[in-house]
Protein backbone atom coordinates (compact mmCIF):
# COMPACT_ATOMS: atom_id res chain seq x y z
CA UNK A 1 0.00 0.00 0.00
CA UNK A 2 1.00 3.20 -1.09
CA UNK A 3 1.68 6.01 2.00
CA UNK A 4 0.13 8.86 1.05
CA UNK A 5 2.36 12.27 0.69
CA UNK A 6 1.59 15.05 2.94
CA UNK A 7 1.17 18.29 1.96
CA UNK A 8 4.56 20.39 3.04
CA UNK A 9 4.12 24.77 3.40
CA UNK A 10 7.38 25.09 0.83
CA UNK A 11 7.03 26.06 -2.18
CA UNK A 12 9.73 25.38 -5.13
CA UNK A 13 9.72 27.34 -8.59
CA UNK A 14 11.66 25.89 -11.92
CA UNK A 15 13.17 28.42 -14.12
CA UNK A 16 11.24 31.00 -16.10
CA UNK A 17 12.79 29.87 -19.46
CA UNK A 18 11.51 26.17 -19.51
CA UNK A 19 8.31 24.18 -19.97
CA UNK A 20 6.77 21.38 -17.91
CA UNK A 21 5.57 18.91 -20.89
CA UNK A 22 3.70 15.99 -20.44
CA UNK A 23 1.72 14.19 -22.44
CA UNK A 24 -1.41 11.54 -21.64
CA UNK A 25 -3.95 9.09 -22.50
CA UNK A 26 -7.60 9.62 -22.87
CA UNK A 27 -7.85 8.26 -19.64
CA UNK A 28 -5.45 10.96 -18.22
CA UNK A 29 -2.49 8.49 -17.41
CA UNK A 30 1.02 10.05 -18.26
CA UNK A 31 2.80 8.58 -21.55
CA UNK A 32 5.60 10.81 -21.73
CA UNK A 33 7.06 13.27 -19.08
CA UNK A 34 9.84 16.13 -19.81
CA UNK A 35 12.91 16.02 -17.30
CA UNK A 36 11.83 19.73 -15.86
CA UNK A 37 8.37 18.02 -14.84
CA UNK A 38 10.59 14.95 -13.52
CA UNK A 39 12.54 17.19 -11.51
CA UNK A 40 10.23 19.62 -9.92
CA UNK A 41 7.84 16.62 -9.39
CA UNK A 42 10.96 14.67 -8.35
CA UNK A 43 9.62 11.44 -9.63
CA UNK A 44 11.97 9.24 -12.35
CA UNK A 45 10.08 9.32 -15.50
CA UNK A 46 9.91 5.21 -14.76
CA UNK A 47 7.65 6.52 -12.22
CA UNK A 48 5.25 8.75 -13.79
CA UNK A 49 4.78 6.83 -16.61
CA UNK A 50 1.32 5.15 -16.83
CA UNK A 51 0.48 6.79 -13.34
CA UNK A 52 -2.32 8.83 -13.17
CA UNK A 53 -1.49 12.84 -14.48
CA UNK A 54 -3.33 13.45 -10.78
CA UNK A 55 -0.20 11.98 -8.97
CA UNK A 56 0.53 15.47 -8.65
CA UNK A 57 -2.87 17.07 -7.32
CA UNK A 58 -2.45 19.55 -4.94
CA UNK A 59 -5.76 19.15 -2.15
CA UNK A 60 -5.84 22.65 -2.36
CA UNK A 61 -6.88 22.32 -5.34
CA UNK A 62 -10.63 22.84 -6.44
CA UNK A 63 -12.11 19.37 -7.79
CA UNK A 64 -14.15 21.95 -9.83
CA UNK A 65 -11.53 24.03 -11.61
CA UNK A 66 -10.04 19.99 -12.85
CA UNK A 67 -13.94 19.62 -13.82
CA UNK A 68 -14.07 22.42 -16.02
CA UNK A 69 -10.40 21.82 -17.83
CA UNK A 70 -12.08 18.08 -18.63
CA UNK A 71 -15.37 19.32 -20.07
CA UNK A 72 -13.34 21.65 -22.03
CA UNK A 73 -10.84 19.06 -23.45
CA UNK A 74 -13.77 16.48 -23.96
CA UNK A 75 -15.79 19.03 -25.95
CA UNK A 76 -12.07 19.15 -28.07
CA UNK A 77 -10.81 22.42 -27.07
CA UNK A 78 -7.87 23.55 -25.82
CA UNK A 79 -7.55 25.34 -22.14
CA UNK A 80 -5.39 27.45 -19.93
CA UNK A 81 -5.58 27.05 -16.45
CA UNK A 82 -3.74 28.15 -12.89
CA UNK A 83 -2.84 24.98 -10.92
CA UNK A 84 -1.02 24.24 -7.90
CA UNK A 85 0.78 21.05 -8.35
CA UNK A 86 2.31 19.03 -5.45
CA UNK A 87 5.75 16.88 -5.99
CA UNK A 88 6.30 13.47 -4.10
CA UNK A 89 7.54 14.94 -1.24
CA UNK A 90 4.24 17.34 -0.50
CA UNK A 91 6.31 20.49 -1.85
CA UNK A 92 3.98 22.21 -3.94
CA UNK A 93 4.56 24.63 -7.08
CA UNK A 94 1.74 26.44 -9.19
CA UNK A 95 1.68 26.51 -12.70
CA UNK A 96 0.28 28.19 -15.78
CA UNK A 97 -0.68 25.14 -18.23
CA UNK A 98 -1.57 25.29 -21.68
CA UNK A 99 -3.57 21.58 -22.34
CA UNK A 100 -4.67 20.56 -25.90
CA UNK A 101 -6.14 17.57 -26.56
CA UNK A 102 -3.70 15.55 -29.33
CA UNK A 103 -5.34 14.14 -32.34
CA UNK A 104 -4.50 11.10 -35.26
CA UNK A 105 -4.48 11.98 -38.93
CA UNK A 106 -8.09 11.71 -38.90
CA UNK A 107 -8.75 14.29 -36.02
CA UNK A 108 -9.97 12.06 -33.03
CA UNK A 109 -8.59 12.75 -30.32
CA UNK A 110 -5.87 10.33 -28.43
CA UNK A 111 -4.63 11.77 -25.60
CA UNK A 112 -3.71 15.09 -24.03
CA UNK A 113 -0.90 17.70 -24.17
CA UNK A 114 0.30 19.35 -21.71
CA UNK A 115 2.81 22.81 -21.56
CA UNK A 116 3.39 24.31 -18.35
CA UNK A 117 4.84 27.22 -18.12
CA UNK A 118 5.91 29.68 -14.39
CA UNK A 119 3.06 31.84 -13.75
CA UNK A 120 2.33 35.20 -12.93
CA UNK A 121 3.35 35.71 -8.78
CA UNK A 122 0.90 39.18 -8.08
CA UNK A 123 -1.99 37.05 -10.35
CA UNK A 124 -1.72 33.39 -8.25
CA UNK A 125 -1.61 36.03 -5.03
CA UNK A 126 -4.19 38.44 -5.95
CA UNK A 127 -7.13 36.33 -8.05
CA UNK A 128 -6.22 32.52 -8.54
CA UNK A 129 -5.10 31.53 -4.27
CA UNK A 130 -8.32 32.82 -3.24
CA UNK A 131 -10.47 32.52 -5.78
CA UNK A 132 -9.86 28.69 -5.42
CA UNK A 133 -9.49 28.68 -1.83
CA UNK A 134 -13.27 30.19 -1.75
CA UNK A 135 -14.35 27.40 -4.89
CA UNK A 136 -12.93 24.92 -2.02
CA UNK A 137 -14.88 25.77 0.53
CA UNK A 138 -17.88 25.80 -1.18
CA UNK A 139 -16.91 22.12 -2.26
CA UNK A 140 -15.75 21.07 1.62
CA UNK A 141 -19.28 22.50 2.89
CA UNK A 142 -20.67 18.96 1.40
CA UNK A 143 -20.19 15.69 2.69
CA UNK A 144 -21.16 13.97 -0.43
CA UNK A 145 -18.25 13.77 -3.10
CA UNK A 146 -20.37 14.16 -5.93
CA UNK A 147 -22.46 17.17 -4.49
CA UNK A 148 -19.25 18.40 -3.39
CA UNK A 149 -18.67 18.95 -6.94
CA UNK A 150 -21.24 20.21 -8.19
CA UNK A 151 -21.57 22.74 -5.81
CA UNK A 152 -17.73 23.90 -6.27
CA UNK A 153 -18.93 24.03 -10.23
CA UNK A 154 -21.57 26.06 -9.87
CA UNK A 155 -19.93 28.43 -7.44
CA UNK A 156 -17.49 29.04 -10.75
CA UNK A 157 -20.56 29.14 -12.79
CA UNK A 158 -21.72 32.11 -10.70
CA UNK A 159 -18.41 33.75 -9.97
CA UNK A 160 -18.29 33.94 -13.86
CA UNK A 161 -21.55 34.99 -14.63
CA UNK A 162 -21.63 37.75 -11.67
CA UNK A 163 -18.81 39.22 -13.98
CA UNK A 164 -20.56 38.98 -17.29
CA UNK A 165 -17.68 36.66 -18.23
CA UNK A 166 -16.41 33.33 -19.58
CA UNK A 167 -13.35 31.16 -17.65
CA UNK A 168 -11.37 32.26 -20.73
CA UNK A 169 -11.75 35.37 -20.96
CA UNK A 170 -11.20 35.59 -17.47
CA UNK A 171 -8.10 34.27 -17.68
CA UNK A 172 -6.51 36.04 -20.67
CA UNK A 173 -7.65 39.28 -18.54
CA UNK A 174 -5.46 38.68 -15.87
């Protein structure tokens, strides 16, 4: 049995000039990983590969926010997101990522592609922390998982909608 990593209070960057890359399956297990997301997850790429892409979920972050970036990829677009990542030894580091789903010759799609680049510090501090801290809440207030979740999506439904928005256009804004 795996034990399970706890969340540490330090954070660790990677430098400004390279890209976290991964790539998945359409089940969202990890087929290739780059060696910059192999050394600020600090996993051997023997031990990402097939694993789960959410070997790295933060709990911080908002099962809601992970909702939306899958309806968006199923529906076959691309998306940008703010996510705090957690290595295998509870460090955590945020993230702006860039996913597209990947596609055959004939344009169905086959897996997922994944470019993460170092965010913006004064936007994680000033918008994305607690705007997802609040979108957590909202999902801790239920007991039931599934509830949980859709109450943390329809908090971002509302957020958005309060500000005569979309999630992309909130996030290009920033």
């Amino acid at each position: 049995m795996k034990t399970p990593i706890v969340p540490t209070v330090n954070e660790v960057f990677f430098p400004d000039n390279e890209l976290i890359v991964s790539k998945t399956d359409l089940k969202g297990r990890i087929t290739y990983a780059n060696k910059t997301f192999c050394s600020i997850a600090r996993y051997e790429e023997a031990e990402l590969l097939g694993q789960p892409h959410s070997i790295i979920r933060h709990p911080d972050m908002p099962r809601a926010v992970f909702k939306l970036l899958w309806d968006t990829l199923d529906d076959g677009r691309e998306i940008f997101a703010y996510v705090k990542n957690m290595n295998k030894v509870g460090d955590y580091y945020w993230v702006f990522a860039h996913v597209t789903p990947s596609r055959d010759k004939h344009g169905n799609i086959i897996g997922y592609h994944s470019n993460r680049r170092t965010p913006r510090r004064d936007i994680v501090a000033d918008v994305i922390t607690p705007l997802y801290a609040s979108i957590l809440r909202e999902e801790q207030a239920h007991r039931n998982g599934q509830e949980a979740l859709v109450a943390g999506f329809n908090f971002v439904v509302d957020f958005l909608r309060s500000r005569s928005t979309t999630y992309d256009e909130l996030i290009f804004s920033l």
